[in-house]
N, C-alpha and C. Protein backbone atom coordinates (compact mmCIF):
# COMPACT_ATOMS: atom_id res chain seq x y z
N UNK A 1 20.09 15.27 21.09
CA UNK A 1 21.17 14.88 20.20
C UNK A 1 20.98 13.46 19.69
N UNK A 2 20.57 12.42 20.57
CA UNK A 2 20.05 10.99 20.45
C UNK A 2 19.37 11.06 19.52
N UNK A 3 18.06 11.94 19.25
CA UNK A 3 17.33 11.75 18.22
C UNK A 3 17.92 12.47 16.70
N UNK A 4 18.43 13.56 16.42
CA UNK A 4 19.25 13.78 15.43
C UNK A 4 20.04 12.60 14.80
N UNK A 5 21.02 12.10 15.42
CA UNK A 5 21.72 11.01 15.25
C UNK A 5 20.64 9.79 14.86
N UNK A 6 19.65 8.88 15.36
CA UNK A 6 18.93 8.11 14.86
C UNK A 6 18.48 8.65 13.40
N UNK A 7 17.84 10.23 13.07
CA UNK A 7 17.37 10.51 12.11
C UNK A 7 18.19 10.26 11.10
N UNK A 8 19.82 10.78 11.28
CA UNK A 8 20.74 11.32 10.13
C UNK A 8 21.19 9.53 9.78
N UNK A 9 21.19 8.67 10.81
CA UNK A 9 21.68 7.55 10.25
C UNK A 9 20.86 6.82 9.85
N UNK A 10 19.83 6.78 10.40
CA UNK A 10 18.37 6.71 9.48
C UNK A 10 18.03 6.64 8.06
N UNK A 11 18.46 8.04 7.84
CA UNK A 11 18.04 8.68 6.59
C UNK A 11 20.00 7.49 5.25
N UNK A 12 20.98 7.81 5.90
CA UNK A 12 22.20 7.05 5.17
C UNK A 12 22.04 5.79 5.52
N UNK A 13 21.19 4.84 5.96
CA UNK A 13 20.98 3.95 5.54
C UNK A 13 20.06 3.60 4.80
N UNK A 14 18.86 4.68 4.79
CA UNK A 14 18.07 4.07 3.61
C UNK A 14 18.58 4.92 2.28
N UNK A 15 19.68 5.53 2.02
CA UNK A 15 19.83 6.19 1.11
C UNK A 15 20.66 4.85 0.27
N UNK A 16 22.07 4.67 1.26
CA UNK A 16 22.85 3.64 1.18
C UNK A 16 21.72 1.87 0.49
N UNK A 17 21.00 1.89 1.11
CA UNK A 17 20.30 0.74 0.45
C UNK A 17 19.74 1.15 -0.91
N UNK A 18 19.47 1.72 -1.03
CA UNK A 18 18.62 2.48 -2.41
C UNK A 18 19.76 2.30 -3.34
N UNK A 19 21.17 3.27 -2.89
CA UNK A 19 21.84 3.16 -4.06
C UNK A 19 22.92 1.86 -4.30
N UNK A 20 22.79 1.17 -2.85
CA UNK A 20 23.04 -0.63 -3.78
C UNK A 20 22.21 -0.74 -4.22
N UNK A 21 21.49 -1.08 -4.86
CA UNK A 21 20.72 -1.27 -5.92
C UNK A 21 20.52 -1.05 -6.84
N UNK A 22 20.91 0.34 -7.02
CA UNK A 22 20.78 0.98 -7.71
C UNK A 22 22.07 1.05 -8.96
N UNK A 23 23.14 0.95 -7.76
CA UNK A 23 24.59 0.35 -8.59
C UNK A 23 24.90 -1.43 -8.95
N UNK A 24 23.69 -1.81 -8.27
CA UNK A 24 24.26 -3.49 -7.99
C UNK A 24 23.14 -3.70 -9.67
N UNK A 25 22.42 -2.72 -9.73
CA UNK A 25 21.28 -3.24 -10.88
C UNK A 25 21.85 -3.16 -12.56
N UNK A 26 22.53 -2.10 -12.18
CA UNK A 26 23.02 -1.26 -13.47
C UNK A 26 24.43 -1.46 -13.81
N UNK A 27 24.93 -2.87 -13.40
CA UNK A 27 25.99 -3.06 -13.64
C UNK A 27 25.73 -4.83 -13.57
N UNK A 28 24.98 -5.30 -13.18
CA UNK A 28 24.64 -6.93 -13.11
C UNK A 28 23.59 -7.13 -14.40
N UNK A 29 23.57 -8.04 -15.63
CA UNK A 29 22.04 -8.01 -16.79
C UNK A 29 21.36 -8.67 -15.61
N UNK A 30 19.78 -8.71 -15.71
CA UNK A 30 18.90 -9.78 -14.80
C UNK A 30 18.30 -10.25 -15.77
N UNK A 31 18.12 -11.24 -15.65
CA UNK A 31 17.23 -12.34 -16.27
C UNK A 31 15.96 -11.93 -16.73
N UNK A 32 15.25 -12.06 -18.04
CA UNK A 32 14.07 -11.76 -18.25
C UNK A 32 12.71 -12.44 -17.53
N UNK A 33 13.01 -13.24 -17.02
CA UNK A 33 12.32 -14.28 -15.91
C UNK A 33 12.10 -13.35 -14.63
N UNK A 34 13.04 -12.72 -14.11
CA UNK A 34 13.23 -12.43 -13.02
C UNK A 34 12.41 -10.90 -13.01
N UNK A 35 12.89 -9.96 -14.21
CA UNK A 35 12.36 -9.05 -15.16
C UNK A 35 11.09 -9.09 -14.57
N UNK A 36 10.61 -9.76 -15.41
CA UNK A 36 8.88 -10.25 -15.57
C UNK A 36 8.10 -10.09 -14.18
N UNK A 37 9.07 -10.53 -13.51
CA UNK A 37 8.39 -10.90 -11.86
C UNK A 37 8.27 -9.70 -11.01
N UNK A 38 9.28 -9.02 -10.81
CA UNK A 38 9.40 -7.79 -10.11
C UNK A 38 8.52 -7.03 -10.58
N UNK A 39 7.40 -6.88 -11.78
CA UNK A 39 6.82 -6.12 -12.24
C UNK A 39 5.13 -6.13 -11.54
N UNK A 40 5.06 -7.95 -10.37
CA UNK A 40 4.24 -7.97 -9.84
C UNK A 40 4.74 -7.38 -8.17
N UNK A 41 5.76 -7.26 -7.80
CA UNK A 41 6.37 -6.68 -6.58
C UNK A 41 5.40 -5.32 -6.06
N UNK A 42 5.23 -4.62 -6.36
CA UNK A 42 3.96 -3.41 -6.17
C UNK A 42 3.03 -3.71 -5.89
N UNK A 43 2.20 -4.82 -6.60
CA UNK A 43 0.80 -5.20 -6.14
C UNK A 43 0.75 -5.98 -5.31
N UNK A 44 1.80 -6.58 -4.86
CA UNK A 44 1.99 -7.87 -4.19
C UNK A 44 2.15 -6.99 -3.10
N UNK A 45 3.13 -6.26 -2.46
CA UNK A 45 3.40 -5.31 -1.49
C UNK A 45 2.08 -4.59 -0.83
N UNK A 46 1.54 -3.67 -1.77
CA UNK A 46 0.51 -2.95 -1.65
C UNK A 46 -1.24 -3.77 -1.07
N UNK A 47 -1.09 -5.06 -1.63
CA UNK A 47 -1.73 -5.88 -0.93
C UNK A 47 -2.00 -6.29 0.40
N UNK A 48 -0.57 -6.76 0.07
CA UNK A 48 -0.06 -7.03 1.87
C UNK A 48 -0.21 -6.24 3.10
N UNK A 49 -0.25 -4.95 2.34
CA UNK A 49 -0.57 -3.78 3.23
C UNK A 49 -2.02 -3.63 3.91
N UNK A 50 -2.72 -3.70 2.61
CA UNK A 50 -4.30 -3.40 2.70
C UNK A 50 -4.91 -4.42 3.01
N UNK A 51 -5.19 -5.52 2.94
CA UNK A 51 -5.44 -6.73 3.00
C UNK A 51 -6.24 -6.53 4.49
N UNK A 52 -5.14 -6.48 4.97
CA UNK A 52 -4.89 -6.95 6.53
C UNK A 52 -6.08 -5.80 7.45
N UNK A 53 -5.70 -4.68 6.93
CA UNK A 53 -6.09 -3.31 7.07
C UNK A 53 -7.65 -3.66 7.11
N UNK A 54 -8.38 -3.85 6.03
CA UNK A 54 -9.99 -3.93 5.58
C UNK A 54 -10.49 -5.45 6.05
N UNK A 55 -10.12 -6.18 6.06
CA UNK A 55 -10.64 -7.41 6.53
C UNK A 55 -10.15 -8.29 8.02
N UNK A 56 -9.03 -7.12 8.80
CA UNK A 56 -8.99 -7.68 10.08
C UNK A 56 -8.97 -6.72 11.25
N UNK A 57 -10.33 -6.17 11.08
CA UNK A 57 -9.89 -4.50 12.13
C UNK A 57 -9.87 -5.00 13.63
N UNK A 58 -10.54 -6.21 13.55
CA UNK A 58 -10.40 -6.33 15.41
C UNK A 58 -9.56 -7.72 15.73
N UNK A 59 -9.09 -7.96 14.95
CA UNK A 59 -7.71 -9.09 14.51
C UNK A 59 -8.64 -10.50 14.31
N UNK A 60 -9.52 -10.42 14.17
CA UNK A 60 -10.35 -12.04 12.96
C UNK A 60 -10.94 -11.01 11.73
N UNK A 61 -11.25 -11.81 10.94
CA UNK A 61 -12.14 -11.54 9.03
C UNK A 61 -13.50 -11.34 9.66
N UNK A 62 -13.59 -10.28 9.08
CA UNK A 62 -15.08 -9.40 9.34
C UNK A 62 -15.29 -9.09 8.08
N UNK A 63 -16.56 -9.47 7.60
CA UNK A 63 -17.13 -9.49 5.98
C UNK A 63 -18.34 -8.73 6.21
N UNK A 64 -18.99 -8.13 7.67
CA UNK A 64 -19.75 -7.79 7.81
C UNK A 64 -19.93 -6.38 7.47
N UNK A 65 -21.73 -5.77 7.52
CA UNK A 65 -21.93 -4.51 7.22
C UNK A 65 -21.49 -3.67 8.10
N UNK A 66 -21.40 -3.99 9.18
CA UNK A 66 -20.61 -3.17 10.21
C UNK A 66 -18.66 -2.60 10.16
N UNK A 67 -18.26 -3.70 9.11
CA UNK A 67 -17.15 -3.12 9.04
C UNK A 67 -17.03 -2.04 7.96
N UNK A 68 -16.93 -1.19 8.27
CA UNK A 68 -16.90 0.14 7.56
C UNK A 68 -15.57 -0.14 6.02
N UNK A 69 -14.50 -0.38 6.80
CA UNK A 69 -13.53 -0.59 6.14
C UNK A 69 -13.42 -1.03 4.58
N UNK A 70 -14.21 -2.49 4.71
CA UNK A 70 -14.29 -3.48 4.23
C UNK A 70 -15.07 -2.83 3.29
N UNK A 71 -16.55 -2.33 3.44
CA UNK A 71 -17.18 -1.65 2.55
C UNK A 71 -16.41 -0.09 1.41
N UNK A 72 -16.25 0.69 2.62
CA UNK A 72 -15.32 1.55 1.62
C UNK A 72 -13.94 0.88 1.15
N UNK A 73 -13.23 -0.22 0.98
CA UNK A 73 -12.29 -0.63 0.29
C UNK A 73 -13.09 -1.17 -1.25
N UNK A 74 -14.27 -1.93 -0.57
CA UNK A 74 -15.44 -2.38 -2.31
C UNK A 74 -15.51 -1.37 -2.90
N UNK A 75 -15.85 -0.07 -2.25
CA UNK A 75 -16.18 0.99 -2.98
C UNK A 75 -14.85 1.22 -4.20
N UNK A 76 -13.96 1.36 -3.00
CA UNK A 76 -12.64 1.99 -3.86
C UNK A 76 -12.52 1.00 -5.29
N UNK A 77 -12.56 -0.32 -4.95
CA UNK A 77 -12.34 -1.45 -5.97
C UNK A 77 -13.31 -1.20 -7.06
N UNK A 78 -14.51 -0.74 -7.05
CA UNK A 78 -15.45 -0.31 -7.96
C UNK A 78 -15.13 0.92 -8.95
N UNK A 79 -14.41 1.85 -8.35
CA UNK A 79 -14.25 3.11 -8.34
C UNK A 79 -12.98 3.03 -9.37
N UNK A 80 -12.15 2.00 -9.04
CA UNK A 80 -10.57 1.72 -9.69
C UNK A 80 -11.22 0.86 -10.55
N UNK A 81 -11.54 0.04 -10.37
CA UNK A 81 -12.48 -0.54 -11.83
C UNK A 81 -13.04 -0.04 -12.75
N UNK A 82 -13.92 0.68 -12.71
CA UNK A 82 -14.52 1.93 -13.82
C UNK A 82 -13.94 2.98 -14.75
N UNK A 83 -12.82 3.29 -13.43
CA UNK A 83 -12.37 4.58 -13.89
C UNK A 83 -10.76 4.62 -14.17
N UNK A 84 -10.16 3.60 -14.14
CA UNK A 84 -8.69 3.19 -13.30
C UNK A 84 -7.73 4.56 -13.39
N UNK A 85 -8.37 5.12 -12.60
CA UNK A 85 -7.66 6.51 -12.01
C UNK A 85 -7.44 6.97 -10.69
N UNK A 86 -6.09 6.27 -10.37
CA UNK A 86 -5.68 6.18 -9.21
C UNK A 86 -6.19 7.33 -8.15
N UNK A 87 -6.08 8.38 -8.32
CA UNK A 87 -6.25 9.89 -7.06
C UNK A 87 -7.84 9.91 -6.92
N UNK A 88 -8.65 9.50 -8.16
CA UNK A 88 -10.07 8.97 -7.77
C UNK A 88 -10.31 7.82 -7.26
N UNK A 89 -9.81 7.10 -7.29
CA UNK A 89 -10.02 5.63 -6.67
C UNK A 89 -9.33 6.09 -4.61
N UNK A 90 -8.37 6.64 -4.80
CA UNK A 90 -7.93 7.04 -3.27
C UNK A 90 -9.13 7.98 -2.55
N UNK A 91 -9.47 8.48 -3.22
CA UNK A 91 -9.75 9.71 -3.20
C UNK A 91 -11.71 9.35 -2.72
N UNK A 92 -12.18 8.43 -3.43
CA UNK A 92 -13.63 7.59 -3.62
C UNK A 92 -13.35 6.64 -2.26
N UNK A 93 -12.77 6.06 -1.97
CA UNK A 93 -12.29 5.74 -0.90
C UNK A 93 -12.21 5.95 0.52
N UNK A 94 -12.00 7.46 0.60
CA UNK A 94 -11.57 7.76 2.18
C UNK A 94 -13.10 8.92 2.32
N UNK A 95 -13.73 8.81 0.75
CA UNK A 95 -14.81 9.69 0.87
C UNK A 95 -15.86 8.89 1.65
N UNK A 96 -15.61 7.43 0.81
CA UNK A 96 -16.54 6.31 1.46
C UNK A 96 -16.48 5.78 3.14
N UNK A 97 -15.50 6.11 3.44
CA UNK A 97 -15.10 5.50 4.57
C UNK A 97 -15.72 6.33 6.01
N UNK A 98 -15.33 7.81 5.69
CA UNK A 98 -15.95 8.85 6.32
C UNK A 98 -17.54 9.22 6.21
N UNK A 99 -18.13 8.59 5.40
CA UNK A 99 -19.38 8.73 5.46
C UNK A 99 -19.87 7.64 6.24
N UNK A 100 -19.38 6.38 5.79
CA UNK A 100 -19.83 5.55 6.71
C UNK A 100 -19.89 5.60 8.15
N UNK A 101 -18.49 6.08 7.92
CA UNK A 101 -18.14 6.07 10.36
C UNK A 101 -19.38 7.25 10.36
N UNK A 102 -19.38 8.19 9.58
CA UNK A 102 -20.03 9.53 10.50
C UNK A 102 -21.72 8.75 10.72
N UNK A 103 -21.65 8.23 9.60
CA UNK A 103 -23.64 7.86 9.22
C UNK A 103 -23.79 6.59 10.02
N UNK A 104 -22.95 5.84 10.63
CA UNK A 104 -23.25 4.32 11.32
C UNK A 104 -22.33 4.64 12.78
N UNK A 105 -22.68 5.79 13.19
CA UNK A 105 -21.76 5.58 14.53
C UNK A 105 -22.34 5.14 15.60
C-alpha cells in the first residue's frame, strides 16, 4: 500500500508542478530577455547530464583510449554533426559504444 501511495503522490506532484507553470506562464507576459534564454535551458540540462557521464566514469577526467565512453560520445558528436538527425546520432552512439566494450574487453 506504501508503495501505491508514494507512486500516486508522486505522479500529483509532478503533474501539479507542470501545470503551475503552465498556468503561472499563460497568464504572466515574460520578458523577451528571459524568452531568449530558456531557449538555451535543453542544452544546458542535457549537458549536465552527459558531461559527467563520458568524461568521469571512475570519478576523475579520462580522455583516454580506454574510455570507451568518451570515444563513442566523439562518435555520436560526429554523427550529429554531419547528419543533425537526432535517432541517428542516438542511435550511432550506443552502436559505438557496444562495439567498443565487446572489441576492448
Amino acid at each position: 500500500m506504501n508503495t501505491w501511495l508514494i507512486i500516486v503522490l508522486g505522479g500529483l506532484l509532478t503533474f501539479g508542478m507542470r501545470l503551475s507553470f503552465i498556468y503561472f506562464f499563460g497568464r504572466v507576459e515574460i520578458p523577451a530577455a528571459v524568452r531568449r534564454s530558456l531557449r538555451f535551458v535543453p542544452a544546458a540540462v542535457l549537458s549536465a547530464l552527459i558531461l559527467p557521464e563520458l568524461l568521469l566514469p571512475l570519478g576523475r577526467v579520462d580522455f583516454s583510449p580506454g574510455n570507451h565512453r568518451w570515444l563513442a560520445g566523439l562518435i555520436a558528436i560526429l554523427v550529429a554533426w554531419r547528419t543533425r538527425n537526432t535517432l541517428l546520432t542516438i542511435l550511432a552512439g550506443m552502436v559505438a559504444l557496444l562495439v567498443l566494450q565487446l572489441a576492448f574487453k
